[in-house]
N, C-alpha and C. Protein backbone atom coordinates (compact mmCIF):
# COMPACT_ATOMS: atom_id res chain seq x y z
N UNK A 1 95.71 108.02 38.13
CA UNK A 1 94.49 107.25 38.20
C UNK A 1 93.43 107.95 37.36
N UNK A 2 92.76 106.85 36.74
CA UNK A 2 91.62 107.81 35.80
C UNK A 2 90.16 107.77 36.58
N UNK A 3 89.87 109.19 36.11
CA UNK A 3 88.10 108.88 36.88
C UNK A 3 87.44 107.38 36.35
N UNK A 4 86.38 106.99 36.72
CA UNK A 4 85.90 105.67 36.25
C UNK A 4 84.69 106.44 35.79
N UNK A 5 83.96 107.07 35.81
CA UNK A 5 82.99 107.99 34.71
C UNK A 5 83.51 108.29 33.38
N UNK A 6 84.45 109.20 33.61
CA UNK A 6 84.59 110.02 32.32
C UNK A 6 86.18 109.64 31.89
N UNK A 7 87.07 109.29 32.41
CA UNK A 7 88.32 108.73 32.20
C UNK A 7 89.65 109.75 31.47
N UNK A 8 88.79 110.66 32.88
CA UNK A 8 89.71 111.79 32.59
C UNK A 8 90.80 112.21 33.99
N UNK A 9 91.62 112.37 34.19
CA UNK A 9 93.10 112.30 35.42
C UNK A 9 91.84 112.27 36.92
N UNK A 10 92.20 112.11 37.90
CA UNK A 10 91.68 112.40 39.28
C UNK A 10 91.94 113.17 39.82
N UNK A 11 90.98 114.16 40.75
CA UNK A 11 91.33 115.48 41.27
C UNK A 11 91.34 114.69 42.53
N UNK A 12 92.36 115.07 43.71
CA UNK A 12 92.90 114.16 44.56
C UNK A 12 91.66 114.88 45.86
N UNK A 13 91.12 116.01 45.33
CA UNK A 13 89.51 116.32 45.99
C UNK A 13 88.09 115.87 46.04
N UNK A 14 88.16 114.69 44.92
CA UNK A 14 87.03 113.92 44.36
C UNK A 14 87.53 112.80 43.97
N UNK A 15 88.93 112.16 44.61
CA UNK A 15 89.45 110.57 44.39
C UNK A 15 88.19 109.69 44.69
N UNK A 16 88.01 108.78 43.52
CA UNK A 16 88.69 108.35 42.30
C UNK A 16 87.83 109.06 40.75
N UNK A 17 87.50 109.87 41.43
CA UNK A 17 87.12 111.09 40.44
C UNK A 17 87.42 112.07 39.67
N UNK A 18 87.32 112.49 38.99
CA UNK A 18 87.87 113.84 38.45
C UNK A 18 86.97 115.23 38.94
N UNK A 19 86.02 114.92 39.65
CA UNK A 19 84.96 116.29 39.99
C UNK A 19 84.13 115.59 40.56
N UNK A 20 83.13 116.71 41.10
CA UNK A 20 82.29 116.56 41.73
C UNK A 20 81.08 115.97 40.92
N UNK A 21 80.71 116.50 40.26
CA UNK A 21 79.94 115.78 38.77
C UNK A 21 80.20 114.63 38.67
N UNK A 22 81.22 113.76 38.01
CA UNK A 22 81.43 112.44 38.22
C UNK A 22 80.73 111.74 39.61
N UNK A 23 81.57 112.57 40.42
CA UNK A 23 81.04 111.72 41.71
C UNK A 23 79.05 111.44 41.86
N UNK A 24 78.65 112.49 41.51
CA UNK A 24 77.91 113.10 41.41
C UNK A 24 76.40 111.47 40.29
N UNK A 25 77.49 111.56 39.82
CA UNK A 25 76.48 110.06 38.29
C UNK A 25 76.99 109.51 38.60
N UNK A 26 78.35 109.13 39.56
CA UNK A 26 78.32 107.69 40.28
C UNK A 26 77.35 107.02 41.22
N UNK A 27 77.63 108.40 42.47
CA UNK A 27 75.98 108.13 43.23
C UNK A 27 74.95 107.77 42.79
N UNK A 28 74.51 108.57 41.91
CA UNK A 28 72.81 108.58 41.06
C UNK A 28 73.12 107.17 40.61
N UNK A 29 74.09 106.57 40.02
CA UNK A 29 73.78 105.05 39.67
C UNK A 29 73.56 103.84 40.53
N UNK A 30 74.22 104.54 41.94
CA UNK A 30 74.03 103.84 42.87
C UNK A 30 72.33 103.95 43.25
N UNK A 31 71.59 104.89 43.12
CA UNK A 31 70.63 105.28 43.69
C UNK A 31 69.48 105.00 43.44
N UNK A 32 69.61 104.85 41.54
CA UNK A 32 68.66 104.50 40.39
C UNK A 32 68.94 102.95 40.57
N UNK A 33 69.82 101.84 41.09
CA UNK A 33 69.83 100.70 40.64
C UNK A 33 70.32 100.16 39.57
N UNK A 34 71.92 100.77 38.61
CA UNK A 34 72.33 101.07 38.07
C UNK A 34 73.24 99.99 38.41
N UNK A 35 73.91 100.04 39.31
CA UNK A 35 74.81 99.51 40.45
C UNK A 35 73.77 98.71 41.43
N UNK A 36 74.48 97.18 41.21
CA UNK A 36 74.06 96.40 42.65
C UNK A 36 74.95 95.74 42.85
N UNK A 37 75.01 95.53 43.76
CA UNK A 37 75.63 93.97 44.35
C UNK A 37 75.34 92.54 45.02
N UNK A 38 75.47 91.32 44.44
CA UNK A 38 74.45 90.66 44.62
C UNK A 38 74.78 89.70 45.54
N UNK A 39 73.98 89.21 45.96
CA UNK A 39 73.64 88.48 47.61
C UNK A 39 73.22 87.05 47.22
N UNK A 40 73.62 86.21 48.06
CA UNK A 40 72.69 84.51 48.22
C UNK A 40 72.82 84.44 49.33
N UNK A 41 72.15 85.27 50.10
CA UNK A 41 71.22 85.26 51.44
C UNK A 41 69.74 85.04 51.26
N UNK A 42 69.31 84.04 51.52
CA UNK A 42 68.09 83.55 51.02
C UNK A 42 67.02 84.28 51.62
N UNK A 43 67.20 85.11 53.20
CA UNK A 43 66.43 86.18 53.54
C UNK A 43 66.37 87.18 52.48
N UNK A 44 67.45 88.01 51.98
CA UNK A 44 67.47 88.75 51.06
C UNK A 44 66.67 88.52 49.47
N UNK A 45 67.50 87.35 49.40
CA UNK A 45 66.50 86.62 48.03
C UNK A 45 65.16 86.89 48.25
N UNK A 46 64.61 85.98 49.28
CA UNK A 46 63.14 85.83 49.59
C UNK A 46 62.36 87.57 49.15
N UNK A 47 62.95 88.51 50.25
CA UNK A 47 62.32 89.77 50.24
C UNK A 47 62.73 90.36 49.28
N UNK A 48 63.39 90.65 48.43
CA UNK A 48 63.73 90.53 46.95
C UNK A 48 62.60 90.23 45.95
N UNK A 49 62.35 89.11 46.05
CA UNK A 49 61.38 88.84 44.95
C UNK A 49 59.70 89.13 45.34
N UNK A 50 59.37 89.18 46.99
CA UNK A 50 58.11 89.18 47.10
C UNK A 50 57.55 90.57 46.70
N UNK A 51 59.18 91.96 46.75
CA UNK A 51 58.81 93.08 46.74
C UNK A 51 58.45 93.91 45.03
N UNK A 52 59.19 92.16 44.39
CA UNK A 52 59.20 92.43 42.84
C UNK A 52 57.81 92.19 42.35
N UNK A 53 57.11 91.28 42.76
CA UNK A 53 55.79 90.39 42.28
C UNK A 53 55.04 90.94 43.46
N UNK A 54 54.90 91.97 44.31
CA UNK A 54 53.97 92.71 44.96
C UNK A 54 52.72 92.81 44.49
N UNK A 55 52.76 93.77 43.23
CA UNK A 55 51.61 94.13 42.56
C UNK A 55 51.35 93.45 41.19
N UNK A 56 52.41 92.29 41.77
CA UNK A 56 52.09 91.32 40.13
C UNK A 56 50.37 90.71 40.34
N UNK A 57 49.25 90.88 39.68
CA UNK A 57 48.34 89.83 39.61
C UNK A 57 48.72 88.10 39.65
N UNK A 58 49.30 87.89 38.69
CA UNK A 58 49.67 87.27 38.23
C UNK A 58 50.47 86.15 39.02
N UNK A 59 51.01 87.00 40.12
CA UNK A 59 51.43 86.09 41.29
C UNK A 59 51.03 85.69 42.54
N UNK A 60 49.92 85.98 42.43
CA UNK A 60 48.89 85.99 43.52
C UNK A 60 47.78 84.24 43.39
């Protein structure tokens, strides 16, 4: 199996990784918003966008 970062073998200590590092900028992409997964839960939607156009003027 190859890491999905760097696409180098998997250390069966950091599956599906090759290191801790990899694992490491997988998280952070999870963390930064890098990585999402998306929803049509219209609760979600809703609070979604009010939290986007918060400090919009413009949407006020």
């Amino acid at each position: 199996m190859a890491c999905p970062i760097c696409e180098k073998e998997a250390d069966a200590k950091c599956r599906p990784f090759c290191s801790k590092r990899c694992a490491d900028i997988d998280l952070g992409r999870w963390f930064d918003g890098t990585y999402t997964t998306p929803s049509d839960d219209p609760d979600e939607l809703s609070e979604a966008n009010s939290v986007l156009h918060k400090d919009d003027p413009t949407t006020h």
